[in-house]
N, C-alpha and C. Protein backbone atom coordinates (compact mmCIF):
# COMPACT_ATOMS: atom_id res chain seq x y z
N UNK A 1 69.58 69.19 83.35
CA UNK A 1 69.04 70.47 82.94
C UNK A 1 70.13 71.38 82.44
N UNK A 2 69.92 72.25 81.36
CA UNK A 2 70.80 73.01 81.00
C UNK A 2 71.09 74.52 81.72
N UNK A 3 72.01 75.30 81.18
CA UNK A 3 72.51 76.29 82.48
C UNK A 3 71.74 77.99 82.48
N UNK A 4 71.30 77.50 80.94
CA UNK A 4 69.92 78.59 81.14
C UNK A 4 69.00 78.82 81.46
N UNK A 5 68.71 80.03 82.12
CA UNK A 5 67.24 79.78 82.66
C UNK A 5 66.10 80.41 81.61
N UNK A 6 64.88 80.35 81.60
CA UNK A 6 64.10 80.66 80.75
C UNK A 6 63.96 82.29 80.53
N UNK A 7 64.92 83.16 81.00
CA UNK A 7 64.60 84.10 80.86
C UNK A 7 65.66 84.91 79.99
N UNK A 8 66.80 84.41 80.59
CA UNK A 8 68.19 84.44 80.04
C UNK A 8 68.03 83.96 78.22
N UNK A 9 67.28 82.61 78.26
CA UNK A 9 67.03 82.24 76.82
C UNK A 9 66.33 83.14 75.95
N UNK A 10 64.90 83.87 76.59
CA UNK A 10 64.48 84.93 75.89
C UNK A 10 65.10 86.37 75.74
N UNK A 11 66.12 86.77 76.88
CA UNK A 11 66.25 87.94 76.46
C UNK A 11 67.46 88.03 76.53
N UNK A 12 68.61 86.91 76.99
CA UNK A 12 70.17 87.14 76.21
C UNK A 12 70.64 87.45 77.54
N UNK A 13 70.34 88.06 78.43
CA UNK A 13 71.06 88.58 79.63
C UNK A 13 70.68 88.18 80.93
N UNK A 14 69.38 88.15 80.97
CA UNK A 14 69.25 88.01 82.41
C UNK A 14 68.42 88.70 82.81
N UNK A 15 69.34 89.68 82.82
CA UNK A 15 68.58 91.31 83.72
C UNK A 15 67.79 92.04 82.23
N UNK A 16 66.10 92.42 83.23
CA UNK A 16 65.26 93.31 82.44
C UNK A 16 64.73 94.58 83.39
N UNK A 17 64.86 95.54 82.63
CA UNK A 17 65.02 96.72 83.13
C UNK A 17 63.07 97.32 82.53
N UNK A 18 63.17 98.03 83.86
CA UNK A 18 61.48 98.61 83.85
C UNK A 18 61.64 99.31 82.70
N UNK A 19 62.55 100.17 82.01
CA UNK A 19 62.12 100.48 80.93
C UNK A 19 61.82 100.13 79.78
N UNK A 20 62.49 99.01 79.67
CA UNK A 20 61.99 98.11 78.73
C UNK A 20 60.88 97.52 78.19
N UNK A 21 60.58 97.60 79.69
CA UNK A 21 58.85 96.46 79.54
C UNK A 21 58.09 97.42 79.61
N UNK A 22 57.83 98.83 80.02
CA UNK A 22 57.09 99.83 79.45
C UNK A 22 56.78 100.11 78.11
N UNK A 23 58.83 100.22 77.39
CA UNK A 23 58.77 100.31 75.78
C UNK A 23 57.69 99.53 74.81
N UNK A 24 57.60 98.37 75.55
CA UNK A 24 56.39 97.63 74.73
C UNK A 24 55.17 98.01 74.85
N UNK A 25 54.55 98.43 76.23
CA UNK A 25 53.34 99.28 76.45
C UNK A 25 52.88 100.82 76.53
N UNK A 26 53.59 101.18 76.13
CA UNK A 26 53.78 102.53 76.08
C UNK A 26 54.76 103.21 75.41
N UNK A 27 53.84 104.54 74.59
CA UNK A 27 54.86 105.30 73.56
C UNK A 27 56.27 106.06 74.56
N UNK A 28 57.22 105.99 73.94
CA UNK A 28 58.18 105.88 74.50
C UNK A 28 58.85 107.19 74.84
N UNK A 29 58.20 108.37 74.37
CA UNK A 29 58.13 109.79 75.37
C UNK A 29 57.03 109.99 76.49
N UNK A 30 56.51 108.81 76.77
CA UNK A 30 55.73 109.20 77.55
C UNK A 30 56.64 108.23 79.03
N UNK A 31 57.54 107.53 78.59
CA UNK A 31 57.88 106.87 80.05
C UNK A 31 58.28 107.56 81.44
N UNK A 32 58.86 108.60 81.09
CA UNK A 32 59.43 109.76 82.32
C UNK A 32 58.33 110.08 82.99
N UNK A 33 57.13 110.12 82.42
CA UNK A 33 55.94 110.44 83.48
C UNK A 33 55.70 109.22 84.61
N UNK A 34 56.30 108.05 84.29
CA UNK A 34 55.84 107.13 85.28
C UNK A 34 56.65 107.23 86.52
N UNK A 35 57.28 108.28 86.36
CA UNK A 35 58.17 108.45 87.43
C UNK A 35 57.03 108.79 88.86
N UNK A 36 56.14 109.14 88.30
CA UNK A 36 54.83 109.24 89.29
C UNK A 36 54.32 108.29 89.57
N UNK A 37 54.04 108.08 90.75
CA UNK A 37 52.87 106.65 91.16
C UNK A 37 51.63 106.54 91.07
N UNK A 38 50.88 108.10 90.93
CA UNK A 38 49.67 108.57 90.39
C UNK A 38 49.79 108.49 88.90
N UNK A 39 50.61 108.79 88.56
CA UNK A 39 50.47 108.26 86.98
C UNK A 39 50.78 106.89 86.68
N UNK A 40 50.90 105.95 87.23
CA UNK A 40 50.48 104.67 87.18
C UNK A 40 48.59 104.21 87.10
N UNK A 41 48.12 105.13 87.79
CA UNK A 41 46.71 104.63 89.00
C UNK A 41 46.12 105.29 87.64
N UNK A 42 46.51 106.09 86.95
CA UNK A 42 45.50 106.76 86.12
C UNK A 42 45.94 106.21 84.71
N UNK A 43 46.64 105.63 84.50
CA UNK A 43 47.30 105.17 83.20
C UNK A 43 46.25 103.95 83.11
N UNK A 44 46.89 102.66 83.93
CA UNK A 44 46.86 101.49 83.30
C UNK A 44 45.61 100.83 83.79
N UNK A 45 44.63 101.55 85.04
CA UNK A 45 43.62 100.54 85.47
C UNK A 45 42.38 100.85 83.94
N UNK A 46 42.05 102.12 83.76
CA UNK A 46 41.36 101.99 82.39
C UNK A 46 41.77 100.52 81.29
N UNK A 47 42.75 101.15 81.17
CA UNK A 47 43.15 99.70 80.09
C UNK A 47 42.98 98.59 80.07
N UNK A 48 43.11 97.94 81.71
CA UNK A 48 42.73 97.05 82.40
C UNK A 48 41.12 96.86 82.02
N UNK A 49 40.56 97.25 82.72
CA UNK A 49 39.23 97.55 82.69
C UNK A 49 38.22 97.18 80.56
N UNK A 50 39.14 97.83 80.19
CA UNK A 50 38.91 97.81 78.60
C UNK A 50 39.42 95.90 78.08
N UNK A 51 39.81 95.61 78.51
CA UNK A 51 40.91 94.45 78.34
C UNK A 51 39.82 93.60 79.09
N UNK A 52 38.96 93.52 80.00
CA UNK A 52 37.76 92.81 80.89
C UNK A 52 36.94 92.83 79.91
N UNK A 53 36.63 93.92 79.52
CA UNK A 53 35.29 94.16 79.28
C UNK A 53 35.48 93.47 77.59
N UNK A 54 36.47 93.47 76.80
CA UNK A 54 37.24 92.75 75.63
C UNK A 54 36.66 91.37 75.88
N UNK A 55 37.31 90.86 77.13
CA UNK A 55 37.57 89.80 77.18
C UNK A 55 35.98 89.37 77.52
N UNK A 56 34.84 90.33 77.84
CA UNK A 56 33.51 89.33 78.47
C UNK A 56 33.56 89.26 79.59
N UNK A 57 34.01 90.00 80.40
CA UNK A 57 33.87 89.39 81.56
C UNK A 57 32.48 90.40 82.17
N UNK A 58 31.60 90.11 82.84
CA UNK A 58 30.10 90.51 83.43
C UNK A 58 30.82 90.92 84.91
N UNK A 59 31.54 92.42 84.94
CA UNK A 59 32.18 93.05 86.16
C UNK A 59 30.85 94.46 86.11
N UNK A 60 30.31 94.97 87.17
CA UNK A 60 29.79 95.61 87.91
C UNK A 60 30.98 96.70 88.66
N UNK A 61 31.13 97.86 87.09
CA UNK A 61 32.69 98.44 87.63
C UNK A 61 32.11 99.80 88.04
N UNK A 62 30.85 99.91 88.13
CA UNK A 62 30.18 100.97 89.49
C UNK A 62 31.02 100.76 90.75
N UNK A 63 31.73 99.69 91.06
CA UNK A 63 32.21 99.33 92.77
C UNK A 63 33.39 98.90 92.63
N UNK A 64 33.92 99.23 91.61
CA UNK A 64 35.73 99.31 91.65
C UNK A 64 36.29 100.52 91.79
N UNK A 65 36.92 99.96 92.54
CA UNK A 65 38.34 101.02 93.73
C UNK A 65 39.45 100.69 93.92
N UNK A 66 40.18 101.67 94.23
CA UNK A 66 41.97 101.95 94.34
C UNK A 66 42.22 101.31 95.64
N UNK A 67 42.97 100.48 96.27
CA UNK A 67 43.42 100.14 97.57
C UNK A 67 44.68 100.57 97.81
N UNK A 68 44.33 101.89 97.71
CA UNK A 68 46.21 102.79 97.98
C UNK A 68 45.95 104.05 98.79
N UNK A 69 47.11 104.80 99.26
CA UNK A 69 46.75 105.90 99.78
C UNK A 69 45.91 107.00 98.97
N UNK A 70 45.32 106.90 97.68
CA UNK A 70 45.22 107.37 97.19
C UNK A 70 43.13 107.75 97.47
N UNK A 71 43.27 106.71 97.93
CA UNK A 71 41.78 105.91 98.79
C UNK A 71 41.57 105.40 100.35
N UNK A 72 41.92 106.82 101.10
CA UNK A 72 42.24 106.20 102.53
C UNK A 72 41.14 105.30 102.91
N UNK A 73 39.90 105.45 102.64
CA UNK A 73 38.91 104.37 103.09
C UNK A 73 39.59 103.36 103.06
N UNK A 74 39.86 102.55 101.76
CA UNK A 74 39.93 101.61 101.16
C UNK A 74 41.56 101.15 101.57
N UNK A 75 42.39 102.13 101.63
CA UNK A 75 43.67 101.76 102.55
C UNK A 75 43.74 101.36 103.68
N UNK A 76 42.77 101.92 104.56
CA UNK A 76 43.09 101.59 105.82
C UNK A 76 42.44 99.80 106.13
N UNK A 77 41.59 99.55 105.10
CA UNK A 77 40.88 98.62 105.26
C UNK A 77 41.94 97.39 105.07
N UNK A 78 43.00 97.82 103.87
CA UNK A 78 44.41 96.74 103.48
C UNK A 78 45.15 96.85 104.53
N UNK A 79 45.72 97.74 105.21
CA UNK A 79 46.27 98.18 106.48
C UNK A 79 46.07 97.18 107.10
N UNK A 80 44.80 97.21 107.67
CA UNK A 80 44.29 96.59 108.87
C UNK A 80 44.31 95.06 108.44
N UNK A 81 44.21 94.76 107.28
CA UNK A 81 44.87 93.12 106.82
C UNK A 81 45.91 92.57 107.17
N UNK A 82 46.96 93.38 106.81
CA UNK A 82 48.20 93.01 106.94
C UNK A 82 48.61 93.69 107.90
């Protein structure tokens, strides 16, 4: 086997930095806002959701929910999983 690994081959270094992989999904004055974790929860599950519904998939998204503090119901329920 050779001494590269498959990632090193695509991106030359090795190391990939979160801003980077935002740059591709997102306009690139908007990255400093992700400095929020609520602006994660409100950003990308829509898109998600749009990207299902693209794709066909028959989801019933009346009963989709956040499993974060953001949703103590629904947190404490992951909590109590792990």
């Amino acid at each position: 086997k050779g001494g590269k690994t498959k990632l090193v081959s695509k991106t030359g270094t090795g190391i990939v930095r979160q801003w980077n992989i935002l740059a591709k999904m997102v306009p690139l004055d908007e990255i400093p806002t992700f400095v929020d974790p609520l602006h994660w929860l409100g950003y990308f599950p829509p898109i998600g959701v749009d990207h299902m519904k693209n794709f066909g998939a028959g989801v019933d998204w009346r009963r989709s929910f956040i499993t974060t503090f953001v949703n103590p119901y629904y947190d404490a329920f992951i909590r109590w999983q792990f």
